[in-house]
PDB file of N, CA and C in Angstrom:
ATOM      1  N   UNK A   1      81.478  90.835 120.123  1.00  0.00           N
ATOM      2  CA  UNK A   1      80.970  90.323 118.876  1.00  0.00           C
ATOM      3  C   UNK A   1      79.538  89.866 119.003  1.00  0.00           C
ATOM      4  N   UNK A   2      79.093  89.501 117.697  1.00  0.00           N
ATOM      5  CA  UNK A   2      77.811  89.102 118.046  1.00  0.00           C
ATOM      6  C   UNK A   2      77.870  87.722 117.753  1.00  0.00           C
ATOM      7  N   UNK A   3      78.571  86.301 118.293  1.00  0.00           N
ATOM      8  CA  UNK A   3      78.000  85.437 117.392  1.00  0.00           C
ATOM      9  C   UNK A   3      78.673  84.958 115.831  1.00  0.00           C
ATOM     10  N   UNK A   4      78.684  86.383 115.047  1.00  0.00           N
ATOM     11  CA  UNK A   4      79.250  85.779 113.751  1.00  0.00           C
ATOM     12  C   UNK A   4      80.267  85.162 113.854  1.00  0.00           C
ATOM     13  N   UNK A   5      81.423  85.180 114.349  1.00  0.00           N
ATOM     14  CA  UNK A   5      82.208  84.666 113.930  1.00  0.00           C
ATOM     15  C   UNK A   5      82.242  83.132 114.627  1.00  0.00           C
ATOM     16  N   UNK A   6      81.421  82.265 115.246  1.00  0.00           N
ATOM     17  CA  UNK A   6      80.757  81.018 115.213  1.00  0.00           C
ATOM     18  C   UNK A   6      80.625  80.835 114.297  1.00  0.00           C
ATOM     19  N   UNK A   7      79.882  81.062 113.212  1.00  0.00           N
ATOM     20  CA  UNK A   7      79.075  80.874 112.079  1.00  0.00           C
ATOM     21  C   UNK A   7      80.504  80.807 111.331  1.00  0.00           C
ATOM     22  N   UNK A   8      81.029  81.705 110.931  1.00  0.00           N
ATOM     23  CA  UNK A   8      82.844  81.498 110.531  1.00  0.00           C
ATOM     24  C   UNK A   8      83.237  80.208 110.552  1.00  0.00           C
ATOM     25  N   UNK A   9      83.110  79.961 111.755  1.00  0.00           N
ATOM     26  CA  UNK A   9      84.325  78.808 112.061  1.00  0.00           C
ATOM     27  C   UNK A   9      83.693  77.567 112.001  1.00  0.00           C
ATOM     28  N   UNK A  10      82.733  77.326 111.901  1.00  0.00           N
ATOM     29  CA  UNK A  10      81.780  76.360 111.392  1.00  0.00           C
ATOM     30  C   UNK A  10      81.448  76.014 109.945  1.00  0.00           C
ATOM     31  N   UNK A  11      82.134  77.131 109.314  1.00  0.00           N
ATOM     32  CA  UNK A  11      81.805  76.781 107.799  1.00  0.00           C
ATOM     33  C   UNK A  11      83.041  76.073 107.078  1.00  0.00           C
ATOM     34  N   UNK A  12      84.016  75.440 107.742  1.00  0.00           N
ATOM     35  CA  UNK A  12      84.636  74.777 106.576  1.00  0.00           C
ATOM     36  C   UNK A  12      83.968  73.364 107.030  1.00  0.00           C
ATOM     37  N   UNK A  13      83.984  72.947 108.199  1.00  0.00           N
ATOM     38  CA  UNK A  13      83.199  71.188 108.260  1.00  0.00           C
ATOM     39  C   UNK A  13      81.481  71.217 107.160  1.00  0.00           C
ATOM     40  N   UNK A  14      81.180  72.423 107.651  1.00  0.00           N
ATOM     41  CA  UNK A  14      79.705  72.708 106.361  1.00  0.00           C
ATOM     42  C   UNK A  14      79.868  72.486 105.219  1.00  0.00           C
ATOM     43  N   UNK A  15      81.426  72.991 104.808  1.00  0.00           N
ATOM     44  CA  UNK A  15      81.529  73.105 103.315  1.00  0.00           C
ATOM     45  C   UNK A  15      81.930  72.100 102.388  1.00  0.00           C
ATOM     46  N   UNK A  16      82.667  71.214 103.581  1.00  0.00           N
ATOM     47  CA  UNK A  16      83.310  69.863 102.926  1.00  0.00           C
ATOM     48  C   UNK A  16      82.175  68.713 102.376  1.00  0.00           C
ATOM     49  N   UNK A  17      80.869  69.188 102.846  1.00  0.00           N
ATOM     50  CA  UNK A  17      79.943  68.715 102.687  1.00  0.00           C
ATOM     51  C   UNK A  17      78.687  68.987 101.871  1.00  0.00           C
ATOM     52  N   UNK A  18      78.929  70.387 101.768  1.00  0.00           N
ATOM     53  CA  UNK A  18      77.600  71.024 100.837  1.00  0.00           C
ATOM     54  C   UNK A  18      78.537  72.596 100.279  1.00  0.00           C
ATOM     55  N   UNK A  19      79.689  72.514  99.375  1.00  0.00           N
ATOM     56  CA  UNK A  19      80.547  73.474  98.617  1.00  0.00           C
ATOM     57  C   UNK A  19      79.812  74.287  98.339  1.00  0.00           C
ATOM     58  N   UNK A  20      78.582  74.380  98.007  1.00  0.00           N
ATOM     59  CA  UNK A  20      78.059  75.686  98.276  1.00  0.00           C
ATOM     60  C   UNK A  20      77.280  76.641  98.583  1.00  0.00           C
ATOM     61  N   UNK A  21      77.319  75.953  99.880  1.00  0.00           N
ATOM     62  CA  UNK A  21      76.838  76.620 100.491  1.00  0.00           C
ATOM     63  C   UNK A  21      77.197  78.476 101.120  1.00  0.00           C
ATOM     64  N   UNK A  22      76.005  79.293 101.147  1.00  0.00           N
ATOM     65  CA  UNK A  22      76.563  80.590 101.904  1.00  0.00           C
ATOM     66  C   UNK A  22      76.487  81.024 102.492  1.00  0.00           C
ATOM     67  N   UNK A  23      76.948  81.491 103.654  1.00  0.00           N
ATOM     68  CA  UNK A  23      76.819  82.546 104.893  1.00  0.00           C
ATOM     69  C   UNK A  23      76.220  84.058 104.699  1.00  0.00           C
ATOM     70  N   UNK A  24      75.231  84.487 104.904  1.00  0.00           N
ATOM     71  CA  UNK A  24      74.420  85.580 104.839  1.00  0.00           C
ATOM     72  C   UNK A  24      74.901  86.608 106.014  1.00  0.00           C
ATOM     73  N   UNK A  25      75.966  87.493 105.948  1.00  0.00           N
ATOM     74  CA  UNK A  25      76.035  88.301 106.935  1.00  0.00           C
ATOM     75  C   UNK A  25      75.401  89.892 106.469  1.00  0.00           C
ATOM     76  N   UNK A  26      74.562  90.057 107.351  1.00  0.00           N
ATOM     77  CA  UNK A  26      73.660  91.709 106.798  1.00  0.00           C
ATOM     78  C   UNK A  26      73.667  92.292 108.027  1.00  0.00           C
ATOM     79  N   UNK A  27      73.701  93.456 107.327  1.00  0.00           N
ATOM     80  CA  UNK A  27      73.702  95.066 108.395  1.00  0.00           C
ATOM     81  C   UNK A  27      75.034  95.784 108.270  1.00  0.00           C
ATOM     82  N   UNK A  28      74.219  97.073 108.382  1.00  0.00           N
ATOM     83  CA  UNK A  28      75.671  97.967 108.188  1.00  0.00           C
ATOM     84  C   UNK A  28      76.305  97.994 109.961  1.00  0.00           C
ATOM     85  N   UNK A  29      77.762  98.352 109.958  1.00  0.00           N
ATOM     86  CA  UNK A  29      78.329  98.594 111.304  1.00  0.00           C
ATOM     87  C   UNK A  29      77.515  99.955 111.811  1.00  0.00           C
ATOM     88  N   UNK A  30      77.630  99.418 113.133  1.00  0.00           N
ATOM     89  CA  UNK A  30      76.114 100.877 113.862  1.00  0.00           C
ATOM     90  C   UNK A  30      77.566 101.670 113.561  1.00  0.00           C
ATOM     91  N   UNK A  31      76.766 103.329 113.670  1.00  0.00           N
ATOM     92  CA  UNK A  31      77.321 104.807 113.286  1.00  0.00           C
ATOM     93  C   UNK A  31      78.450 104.792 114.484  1.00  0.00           C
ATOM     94  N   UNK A  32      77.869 104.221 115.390  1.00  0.00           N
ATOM     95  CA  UNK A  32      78.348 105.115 116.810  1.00  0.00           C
ATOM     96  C   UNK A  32      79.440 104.027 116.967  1.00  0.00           C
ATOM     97  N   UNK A  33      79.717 102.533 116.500  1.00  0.00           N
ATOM     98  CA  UNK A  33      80.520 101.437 116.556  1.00  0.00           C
ATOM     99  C   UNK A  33      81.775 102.145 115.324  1.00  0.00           C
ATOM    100  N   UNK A  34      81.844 102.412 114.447  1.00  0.00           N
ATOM    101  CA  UNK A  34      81.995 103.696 113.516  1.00  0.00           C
ATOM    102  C   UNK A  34      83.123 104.128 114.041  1.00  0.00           C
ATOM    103  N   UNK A  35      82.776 105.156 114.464  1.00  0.00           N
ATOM    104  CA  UNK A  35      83.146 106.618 115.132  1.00  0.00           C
ATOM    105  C   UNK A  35      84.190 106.105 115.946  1.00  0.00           C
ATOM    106  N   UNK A  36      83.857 104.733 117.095  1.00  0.00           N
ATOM    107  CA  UNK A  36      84.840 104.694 118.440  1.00  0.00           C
ATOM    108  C   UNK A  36      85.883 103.792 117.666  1.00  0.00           C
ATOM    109  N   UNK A  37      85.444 102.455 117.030  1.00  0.00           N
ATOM    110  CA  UNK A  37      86.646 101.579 116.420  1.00  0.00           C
ATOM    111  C   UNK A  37      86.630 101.121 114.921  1.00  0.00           C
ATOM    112  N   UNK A  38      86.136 102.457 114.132  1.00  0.00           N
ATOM    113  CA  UNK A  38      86.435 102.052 112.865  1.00  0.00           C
ATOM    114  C   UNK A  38      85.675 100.409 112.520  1.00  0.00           C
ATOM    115  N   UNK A  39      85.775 100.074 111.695  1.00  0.00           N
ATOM    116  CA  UNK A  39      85.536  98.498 111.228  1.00  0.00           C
ATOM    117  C   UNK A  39      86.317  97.227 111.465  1.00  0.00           C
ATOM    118  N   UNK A  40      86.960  97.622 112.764  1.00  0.00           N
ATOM    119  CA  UNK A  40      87.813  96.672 113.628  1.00  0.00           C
ATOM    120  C   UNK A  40      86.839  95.343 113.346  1.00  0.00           C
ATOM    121  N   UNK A  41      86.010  95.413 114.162  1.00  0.00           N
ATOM    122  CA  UNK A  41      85.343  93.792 114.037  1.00  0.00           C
ATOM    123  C   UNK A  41      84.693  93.360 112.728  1.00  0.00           C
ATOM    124  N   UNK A  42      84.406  93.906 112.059  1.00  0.00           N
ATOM    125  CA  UNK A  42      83.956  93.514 110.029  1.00  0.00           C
ATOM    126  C   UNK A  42      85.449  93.014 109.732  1.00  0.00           C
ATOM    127  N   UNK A  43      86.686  93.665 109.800  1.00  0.00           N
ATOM    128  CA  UNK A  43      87.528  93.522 109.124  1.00  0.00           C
ATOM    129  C   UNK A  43      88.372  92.025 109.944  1.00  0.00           C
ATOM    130  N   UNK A  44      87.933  91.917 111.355  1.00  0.00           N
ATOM    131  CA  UNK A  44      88.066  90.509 112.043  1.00  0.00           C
ATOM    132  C   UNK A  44      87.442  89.312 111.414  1.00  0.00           C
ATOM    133  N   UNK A  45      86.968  90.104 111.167  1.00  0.00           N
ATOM    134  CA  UNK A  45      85.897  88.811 110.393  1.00  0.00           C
ATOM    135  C   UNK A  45      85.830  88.425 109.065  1.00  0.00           C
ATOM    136  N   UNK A  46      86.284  89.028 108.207  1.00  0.00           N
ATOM    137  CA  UNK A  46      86.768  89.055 106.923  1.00  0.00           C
ATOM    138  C   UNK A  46      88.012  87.960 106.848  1.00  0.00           C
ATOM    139  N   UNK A  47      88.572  88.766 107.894  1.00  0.00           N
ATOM    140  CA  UNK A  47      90.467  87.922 108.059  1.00  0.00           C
ATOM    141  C   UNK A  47      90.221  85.989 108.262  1.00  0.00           C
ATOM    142  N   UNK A  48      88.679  86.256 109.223  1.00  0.00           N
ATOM    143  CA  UNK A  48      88.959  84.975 109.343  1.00  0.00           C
ATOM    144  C   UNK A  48      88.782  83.957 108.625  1.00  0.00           C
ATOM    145  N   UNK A  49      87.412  84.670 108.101  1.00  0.00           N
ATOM    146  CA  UNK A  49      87.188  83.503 106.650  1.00  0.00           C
ATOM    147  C   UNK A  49      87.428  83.290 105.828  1.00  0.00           C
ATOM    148  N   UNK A  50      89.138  84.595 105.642  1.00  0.00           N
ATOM    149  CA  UNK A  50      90.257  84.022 104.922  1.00  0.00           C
ATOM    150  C   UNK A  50      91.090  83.003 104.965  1.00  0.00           C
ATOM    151  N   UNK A  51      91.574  83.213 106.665  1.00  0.00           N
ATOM    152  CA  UNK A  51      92.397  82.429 107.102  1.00  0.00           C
ATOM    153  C   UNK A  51      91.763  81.292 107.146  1.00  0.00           C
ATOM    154  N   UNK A  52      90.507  80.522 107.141  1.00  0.00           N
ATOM    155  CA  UNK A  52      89.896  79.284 107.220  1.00  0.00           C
ATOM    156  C   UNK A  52      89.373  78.916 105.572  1.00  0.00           C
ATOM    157  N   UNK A  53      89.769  79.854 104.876  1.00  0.00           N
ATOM    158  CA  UNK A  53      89.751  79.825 103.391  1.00  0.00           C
ATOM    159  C   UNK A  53      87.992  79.551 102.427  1.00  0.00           C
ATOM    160  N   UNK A  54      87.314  80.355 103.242  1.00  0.00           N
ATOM    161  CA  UNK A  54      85.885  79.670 103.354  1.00  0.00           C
ATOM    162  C   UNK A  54      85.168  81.507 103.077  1.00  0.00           C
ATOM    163  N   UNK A  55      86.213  82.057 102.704  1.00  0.00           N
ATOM    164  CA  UNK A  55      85.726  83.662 102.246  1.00  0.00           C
ATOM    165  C   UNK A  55      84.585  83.601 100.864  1.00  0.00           C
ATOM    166  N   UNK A  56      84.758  82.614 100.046  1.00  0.00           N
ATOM    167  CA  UNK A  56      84.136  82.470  98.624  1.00  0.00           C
ATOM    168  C   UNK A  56      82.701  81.939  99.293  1.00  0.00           C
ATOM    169  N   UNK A  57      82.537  81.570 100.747  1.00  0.00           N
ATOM    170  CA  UNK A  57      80.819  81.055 101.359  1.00  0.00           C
ATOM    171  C   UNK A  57      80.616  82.122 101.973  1.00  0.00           C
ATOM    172  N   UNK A  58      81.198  83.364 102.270  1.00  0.00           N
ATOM    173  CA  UNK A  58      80.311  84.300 102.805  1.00  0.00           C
ATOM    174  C   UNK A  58      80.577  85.536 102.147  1.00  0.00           C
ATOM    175  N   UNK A  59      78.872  85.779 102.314  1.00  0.00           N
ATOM    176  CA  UNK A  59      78.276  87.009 101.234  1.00  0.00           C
ATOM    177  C   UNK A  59      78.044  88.024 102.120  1.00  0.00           C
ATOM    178  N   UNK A  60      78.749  89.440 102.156  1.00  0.00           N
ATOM    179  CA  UNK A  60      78.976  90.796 102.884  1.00  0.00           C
ATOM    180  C   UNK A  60      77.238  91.596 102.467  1.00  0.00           C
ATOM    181  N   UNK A  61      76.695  91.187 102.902  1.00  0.00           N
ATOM    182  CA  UNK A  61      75.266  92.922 102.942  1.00  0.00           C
ATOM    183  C   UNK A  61      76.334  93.783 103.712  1.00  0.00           C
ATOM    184  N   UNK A  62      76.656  94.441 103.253  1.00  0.00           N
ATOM    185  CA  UNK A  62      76.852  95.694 104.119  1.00  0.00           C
ATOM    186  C   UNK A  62      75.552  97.638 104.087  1.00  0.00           C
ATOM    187  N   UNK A  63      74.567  96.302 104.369  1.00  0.00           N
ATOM    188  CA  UNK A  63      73.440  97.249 104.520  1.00  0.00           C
ATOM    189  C   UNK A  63      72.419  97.136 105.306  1.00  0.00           C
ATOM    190  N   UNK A  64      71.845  98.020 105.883  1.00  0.00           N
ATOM    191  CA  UNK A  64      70.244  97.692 106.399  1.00  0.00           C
ATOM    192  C   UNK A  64      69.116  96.765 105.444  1.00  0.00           C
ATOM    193  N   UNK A  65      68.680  95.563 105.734  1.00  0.00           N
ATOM    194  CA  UNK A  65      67.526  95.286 105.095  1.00  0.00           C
ATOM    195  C   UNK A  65      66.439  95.955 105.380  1.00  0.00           C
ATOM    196  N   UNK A  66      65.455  95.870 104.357  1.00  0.00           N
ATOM    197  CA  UNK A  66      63.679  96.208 104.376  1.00  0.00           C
ATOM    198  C   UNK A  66      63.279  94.864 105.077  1.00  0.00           C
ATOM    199  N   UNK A  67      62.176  94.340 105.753  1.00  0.00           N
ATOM    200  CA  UNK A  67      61.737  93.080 106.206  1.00  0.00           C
ATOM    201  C   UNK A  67      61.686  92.237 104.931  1.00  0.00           C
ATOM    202  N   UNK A  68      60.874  92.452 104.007  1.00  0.00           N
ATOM    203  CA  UNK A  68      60.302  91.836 103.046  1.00  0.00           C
ATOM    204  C   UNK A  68      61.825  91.252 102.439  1.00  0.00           C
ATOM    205  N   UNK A  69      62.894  92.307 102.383  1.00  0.00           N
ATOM    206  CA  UNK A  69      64.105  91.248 101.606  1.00  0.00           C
ATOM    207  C   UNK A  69      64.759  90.172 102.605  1.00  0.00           C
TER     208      UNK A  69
END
């Protein structure tokens, strides 16, 4: 993983405190991450910030940014 899912598990003590706040996750899954395991780890990560009920604070880019955005 990279990291995100820290950011996950940190957001319900965040939230009890600032509701609305949001989690910015961007980038598409690399091609070649793809190919070997499908969206295994996006869809890990989805689950979790269900299961910690904190899915409504994080916002999916599922894209490449330009710098400027």
């Amino acid at each position: 993983g990279k990291g995100i899912e820290n950011g996950i598990r940190a957001l319900p003590a965040i939230v009890c405190d600032h509701p609305d706040v949001t989690y910015c996750i961007a980038g598409a899954t690399h091609p070649n991450l793809i190919a070997r395991d499908g969206e295994t780890y996006r869809d890990s990560l989805e689950e979790l910030a269900r299961s910690l009920g904190v899915e409504n604070n994080v916002r999916w880019l599922n894209r490449f940014l330009e710098l400027d955005e």
